[in-house]
C-alpha atoms as a PDB file:
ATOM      1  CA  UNK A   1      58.931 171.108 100.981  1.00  0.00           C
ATOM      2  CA  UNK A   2      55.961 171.917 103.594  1.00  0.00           C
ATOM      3  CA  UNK A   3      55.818 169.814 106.522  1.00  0.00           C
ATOM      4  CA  UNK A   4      52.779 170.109 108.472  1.00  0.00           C
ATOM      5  CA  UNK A   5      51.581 169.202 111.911  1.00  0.00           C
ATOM      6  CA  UNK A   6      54.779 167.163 113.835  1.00  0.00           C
ATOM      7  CA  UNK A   7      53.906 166.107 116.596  1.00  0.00           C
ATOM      8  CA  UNK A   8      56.848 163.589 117.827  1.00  0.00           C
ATOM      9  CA  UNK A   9      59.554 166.061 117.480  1.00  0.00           C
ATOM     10  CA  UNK A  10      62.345 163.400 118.767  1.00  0.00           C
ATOM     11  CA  UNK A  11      61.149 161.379 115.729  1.00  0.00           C
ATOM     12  CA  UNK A  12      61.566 164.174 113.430  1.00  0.00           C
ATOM     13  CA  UNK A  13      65.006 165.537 114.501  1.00  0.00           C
ATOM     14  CA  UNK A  14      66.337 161.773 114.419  1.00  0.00           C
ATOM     15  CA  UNK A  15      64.831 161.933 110.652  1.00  0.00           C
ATOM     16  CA  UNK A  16      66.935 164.930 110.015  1.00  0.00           C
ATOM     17  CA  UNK A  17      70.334 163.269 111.814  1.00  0.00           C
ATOM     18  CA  UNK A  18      69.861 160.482 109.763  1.00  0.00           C
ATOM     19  CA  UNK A  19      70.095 162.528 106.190  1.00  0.00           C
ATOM     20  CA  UNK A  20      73.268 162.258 104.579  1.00  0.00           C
ATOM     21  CA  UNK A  21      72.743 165.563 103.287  1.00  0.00           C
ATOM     22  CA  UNK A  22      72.255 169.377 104.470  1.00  0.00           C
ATOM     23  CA  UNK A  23      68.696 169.797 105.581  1.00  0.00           C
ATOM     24  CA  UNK A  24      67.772 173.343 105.835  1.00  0.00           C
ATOM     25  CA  UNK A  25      64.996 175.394 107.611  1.00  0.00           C
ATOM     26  CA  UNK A  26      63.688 178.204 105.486  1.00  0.00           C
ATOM     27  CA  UNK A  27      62.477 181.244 107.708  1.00  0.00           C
ATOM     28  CA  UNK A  28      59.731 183.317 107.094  1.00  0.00           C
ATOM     29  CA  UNK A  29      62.068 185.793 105.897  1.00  0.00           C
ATOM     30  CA  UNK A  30      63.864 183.350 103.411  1.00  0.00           C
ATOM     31  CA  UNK A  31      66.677 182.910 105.616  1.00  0.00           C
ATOM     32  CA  UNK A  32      67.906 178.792 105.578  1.00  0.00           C
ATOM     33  CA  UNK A  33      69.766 177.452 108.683  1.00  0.00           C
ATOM     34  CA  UNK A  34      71.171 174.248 108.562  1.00  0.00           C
ATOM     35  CA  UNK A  35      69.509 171.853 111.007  1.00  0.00           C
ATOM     36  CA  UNK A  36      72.027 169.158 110.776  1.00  0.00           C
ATOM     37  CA  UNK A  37      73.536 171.216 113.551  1.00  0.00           C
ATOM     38  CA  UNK A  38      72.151 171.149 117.083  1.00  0.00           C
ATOM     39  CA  UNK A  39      72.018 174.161 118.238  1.00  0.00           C
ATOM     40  CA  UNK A  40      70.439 175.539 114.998  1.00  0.00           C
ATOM     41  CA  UNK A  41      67.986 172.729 115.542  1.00  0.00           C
ATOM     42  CA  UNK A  42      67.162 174.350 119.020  1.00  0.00           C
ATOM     43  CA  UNK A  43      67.274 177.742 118.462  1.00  0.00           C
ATOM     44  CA  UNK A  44      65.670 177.905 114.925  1.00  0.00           C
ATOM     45  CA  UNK A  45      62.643 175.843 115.788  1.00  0.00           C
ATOM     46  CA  UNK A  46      62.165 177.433 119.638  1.00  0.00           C
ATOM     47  CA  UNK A  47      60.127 180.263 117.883  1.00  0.00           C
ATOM     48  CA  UNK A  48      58.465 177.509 116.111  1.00  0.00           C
ATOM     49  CA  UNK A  49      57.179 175.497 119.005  1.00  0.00           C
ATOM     50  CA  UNK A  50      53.215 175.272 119.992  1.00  0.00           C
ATOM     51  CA  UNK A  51      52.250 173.115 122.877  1.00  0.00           C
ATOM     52  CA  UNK A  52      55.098 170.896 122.073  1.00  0.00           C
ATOM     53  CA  UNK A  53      54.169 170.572 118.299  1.00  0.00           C
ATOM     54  CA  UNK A  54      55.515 172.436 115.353  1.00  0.00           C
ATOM     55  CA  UNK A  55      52.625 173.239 112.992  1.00  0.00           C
ATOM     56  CA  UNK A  56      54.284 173.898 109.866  1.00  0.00           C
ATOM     57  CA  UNK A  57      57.867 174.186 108.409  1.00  0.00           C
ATOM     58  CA  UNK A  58      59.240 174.589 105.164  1.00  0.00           C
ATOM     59  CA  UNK A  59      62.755 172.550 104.441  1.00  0.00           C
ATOM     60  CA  UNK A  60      65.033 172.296 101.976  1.00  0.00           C
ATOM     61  CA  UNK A  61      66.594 168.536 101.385  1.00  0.00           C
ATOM     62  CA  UNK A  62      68.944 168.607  99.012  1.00  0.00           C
ATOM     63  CA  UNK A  63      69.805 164.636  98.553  1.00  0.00           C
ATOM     64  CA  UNK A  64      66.651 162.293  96.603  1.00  0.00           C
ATOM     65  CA  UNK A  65      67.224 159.863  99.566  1.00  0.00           C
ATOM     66  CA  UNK A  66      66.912 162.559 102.289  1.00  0.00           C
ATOM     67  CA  UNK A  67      64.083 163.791 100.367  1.00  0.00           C
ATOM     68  CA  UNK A  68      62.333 160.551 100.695  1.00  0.00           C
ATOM     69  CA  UNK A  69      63.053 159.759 103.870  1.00  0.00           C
ATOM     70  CA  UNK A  70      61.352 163.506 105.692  1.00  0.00           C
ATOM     71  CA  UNK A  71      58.420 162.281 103.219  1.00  0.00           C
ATOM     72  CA  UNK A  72      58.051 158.991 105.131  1.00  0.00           C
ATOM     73  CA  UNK A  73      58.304 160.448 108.343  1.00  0.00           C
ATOM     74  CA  UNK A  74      55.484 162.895 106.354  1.00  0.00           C
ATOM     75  CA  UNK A  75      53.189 160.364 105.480  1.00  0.00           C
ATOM     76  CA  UNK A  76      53.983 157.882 108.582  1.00  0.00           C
ATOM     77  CA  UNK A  77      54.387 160.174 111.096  1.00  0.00           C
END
């Protein structure tokens, strides 16, 4: 899934703490790094960063609930 224009990042990592399930970042070379972990969170999404916003992201959820919640935090910021 595309996720497009976050601008509370807090929110959006406590989104991604909350999922039961693996929650992966797909690079733009089709790598996937798990962003359940920390420091993946940091150092996968530092290239990412724009003025304290990340403009787009691609993720993998692999849980329907997880999957619902990142599109809540999607459509309610």
């Amino acid at each position: 899934m595309k996720i497009t224009n976050i601008k509370d990042i807090d929110k959006f990592f406590k989104v991604i703490d909350s999922c039961k399930g693996r929650v992966e970042l797909v690079t733009s070379e089709g790598d996937r790094l798990n962003l359940k972990s920390k420091l993946s969170q940091y150092v996968s999404l530092a290239n990412v960063f724009s003025n304290g916003d990340i403009p787009e992201i691609d993720l993998v959820a692999y849980e329907k609930e997880d999957i619902e919640k990142l599109m809540q935090f999607m459509i309610n910021g």
